[in-house]
Structure formats: structure tokens, C-alpha cells
C-alpha atoms as a PDB file:
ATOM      1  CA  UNK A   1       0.000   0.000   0.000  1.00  0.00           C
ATOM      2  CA  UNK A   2       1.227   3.223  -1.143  1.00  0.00           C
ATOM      3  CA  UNK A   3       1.427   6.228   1.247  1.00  0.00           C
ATOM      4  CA  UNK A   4       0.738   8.447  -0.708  1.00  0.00           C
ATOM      5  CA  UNK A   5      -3.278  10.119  -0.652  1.00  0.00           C
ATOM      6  CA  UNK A   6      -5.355   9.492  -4.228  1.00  0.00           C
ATOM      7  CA  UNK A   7      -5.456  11.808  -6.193  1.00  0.00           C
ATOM      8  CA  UNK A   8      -9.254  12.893  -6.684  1.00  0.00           C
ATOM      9  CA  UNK A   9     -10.486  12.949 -10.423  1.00  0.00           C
ATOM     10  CA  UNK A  10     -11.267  16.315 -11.315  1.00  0.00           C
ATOM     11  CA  UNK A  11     -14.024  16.996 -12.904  1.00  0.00           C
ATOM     12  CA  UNK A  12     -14.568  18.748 -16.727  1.00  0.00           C
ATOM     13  CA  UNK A  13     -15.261  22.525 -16.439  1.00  0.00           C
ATOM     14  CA  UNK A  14     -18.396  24.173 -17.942  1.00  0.00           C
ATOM     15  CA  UNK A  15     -15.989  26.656 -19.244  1.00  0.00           C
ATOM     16  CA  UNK A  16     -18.009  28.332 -22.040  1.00  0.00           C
ATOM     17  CA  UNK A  17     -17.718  31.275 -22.585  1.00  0.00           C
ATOM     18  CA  UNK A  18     -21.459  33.539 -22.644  1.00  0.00           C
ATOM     19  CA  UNK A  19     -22.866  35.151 -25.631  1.00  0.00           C
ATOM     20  CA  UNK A  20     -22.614  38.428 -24.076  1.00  0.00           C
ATOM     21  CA  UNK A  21     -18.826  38.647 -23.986  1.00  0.00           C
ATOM     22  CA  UNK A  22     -16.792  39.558 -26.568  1.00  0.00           C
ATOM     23  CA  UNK A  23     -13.831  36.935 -27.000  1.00  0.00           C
ATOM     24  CA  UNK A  24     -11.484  39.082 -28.927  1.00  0.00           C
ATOM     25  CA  UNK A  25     -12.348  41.809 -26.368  1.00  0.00           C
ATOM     26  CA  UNK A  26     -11.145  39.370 -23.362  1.00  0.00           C
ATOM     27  CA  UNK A  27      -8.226  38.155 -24.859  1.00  0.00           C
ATOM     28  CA  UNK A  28      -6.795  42.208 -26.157  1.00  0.00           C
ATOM     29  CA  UNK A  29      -7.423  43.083 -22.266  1.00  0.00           C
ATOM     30  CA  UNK A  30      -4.269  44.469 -20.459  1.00  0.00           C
ATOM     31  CA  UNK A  31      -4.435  43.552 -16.924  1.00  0.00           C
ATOM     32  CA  UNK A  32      -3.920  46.921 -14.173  1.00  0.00           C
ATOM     33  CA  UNK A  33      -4.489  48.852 -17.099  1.00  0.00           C
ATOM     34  CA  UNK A  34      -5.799  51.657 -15.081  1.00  0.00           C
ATOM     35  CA  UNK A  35      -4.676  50.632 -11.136  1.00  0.00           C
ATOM     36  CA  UNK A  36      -2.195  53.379 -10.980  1.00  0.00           C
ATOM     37  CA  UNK A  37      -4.999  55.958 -11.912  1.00  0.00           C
ATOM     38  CA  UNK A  38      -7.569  54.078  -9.593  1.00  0.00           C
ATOM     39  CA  UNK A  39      -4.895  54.255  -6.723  1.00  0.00           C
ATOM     40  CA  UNK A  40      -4.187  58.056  -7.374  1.00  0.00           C
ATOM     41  CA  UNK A  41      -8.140  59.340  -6.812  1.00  0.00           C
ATOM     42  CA  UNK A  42      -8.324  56.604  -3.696  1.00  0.00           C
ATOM     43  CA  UNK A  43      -7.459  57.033  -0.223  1.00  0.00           C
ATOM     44  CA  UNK A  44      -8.596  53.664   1.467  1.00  0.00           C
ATOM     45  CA  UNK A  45      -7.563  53.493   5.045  1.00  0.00           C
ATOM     46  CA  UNK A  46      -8.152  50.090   6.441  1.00  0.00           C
ATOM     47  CA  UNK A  47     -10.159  50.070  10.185  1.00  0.00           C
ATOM     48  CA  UNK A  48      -9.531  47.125  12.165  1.00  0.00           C
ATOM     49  CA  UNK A  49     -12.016  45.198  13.218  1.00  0.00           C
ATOM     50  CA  UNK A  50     -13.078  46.507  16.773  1.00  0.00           C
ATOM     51  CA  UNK A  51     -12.978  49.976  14.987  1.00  0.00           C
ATOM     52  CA  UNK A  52     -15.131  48.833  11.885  1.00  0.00           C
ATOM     53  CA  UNK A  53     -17.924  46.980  13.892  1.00  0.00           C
ATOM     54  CA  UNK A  54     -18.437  49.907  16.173  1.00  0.00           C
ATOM     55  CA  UNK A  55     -19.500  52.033  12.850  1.00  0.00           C
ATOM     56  CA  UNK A  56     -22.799  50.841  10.470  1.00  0.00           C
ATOM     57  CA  UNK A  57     -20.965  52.384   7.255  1.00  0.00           C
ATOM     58  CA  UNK A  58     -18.652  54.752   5.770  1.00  0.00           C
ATOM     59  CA  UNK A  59     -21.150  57.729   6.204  1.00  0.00           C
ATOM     60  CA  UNK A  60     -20.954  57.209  10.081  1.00  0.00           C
ATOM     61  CA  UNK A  61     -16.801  56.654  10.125  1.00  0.00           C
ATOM     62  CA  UNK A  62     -16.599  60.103   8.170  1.00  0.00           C
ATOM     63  CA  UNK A  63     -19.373  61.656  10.516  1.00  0.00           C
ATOM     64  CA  UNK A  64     -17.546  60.641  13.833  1.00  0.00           C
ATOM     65  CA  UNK A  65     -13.869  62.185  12.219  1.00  0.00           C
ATOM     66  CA  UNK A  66     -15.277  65.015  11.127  1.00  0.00           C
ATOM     67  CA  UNK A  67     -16.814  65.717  14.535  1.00  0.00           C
ATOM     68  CA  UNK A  68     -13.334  64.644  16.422  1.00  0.00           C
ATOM     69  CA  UNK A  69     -11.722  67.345  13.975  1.00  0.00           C
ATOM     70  CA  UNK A  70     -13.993  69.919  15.439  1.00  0.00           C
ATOM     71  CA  UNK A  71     -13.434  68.977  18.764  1.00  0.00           C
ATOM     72  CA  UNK A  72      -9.148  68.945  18.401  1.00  0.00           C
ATOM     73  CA  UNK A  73      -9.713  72.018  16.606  1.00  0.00           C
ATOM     74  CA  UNK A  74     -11.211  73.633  19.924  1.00  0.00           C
ATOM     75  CA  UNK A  75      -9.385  72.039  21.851  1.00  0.00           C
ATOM     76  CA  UNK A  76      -6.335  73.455  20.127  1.00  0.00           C
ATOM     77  CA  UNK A  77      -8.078  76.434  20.306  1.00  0.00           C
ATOM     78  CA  UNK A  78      -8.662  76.690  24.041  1.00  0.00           C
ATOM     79  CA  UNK A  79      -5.005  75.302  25.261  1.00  0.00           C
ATOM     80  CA  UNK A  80      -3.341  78.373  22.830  1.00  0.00           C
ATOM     81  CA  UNK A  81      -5.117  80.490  25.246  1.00  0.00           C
END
């Protein structure tokens, strides 16, 4: 007996391509054509966890920053004093 596990017999994909794509399209595609101009006009900041579950979606993380820039703001304000 060998010790080596059986291989498992893969099965034929239903690889067909669907009417609505063009083939010669697909295969003329350069791949990151446009990441560096995606990356330039995005500033994604990942949250960690803890942070991101305490917020329902981006409209409340940018609410809550915005309000802790107006706080440091008069805070900065009031300690110049």
C-alpha cells in the first residue's frame, strides 16, 4: 500500500464562454491597465475590526472624524489660550 493520498479525479469545467462577452475583447485586455490611476483618486484606510464593527458604514466613520476634527480644533483652540 502506497502512502501516498489518491489523487481525486477532477471533474470537466463548464468553461463556455457567454454570448454576451466579446472573445477578442477578453483576450486584447491588459491587466492593471488603469490601477495606478484608480490608486491616485483613492485614499482607502483600512479600520480594524473593533474599529469597523463599532461604525454601520462609511457615512458614520466620516461623521464621527469630522466631529473629532472639530473637537481637536477647539481644543487646540482653548489650550493656545
Amino acid at each position: 500500500m502506497s502512502a501516498r493520498p489518491m489523487k481525486k479525479k477532477s471533474e470537466p469545467l463548464d468553461d463556455e464562454l457567454r454570448p454576451e462577452y466579446d472573445a477578442a475583447l477578453i483576450r486584447s485586455g491588459v491587466r492593471g491597465k488603469y490601477a495606478e490611476r484608480f490608486k491616485a483618486g483613492t485614499n482607502l484606510v483600512p479600520l480594524a475590526p473593533d474599529v469597523a464593527a463599532a461604525f454601520p458604514n462609511a457615512q458614520a466613520v466620516n461623521d464621527a472624524l469630522r466631529l473629532l476634527i472639530k473637537v481637536a480644533a477647539k481644543a487646540r483652540a482653548h489650550s493656545s489660550k
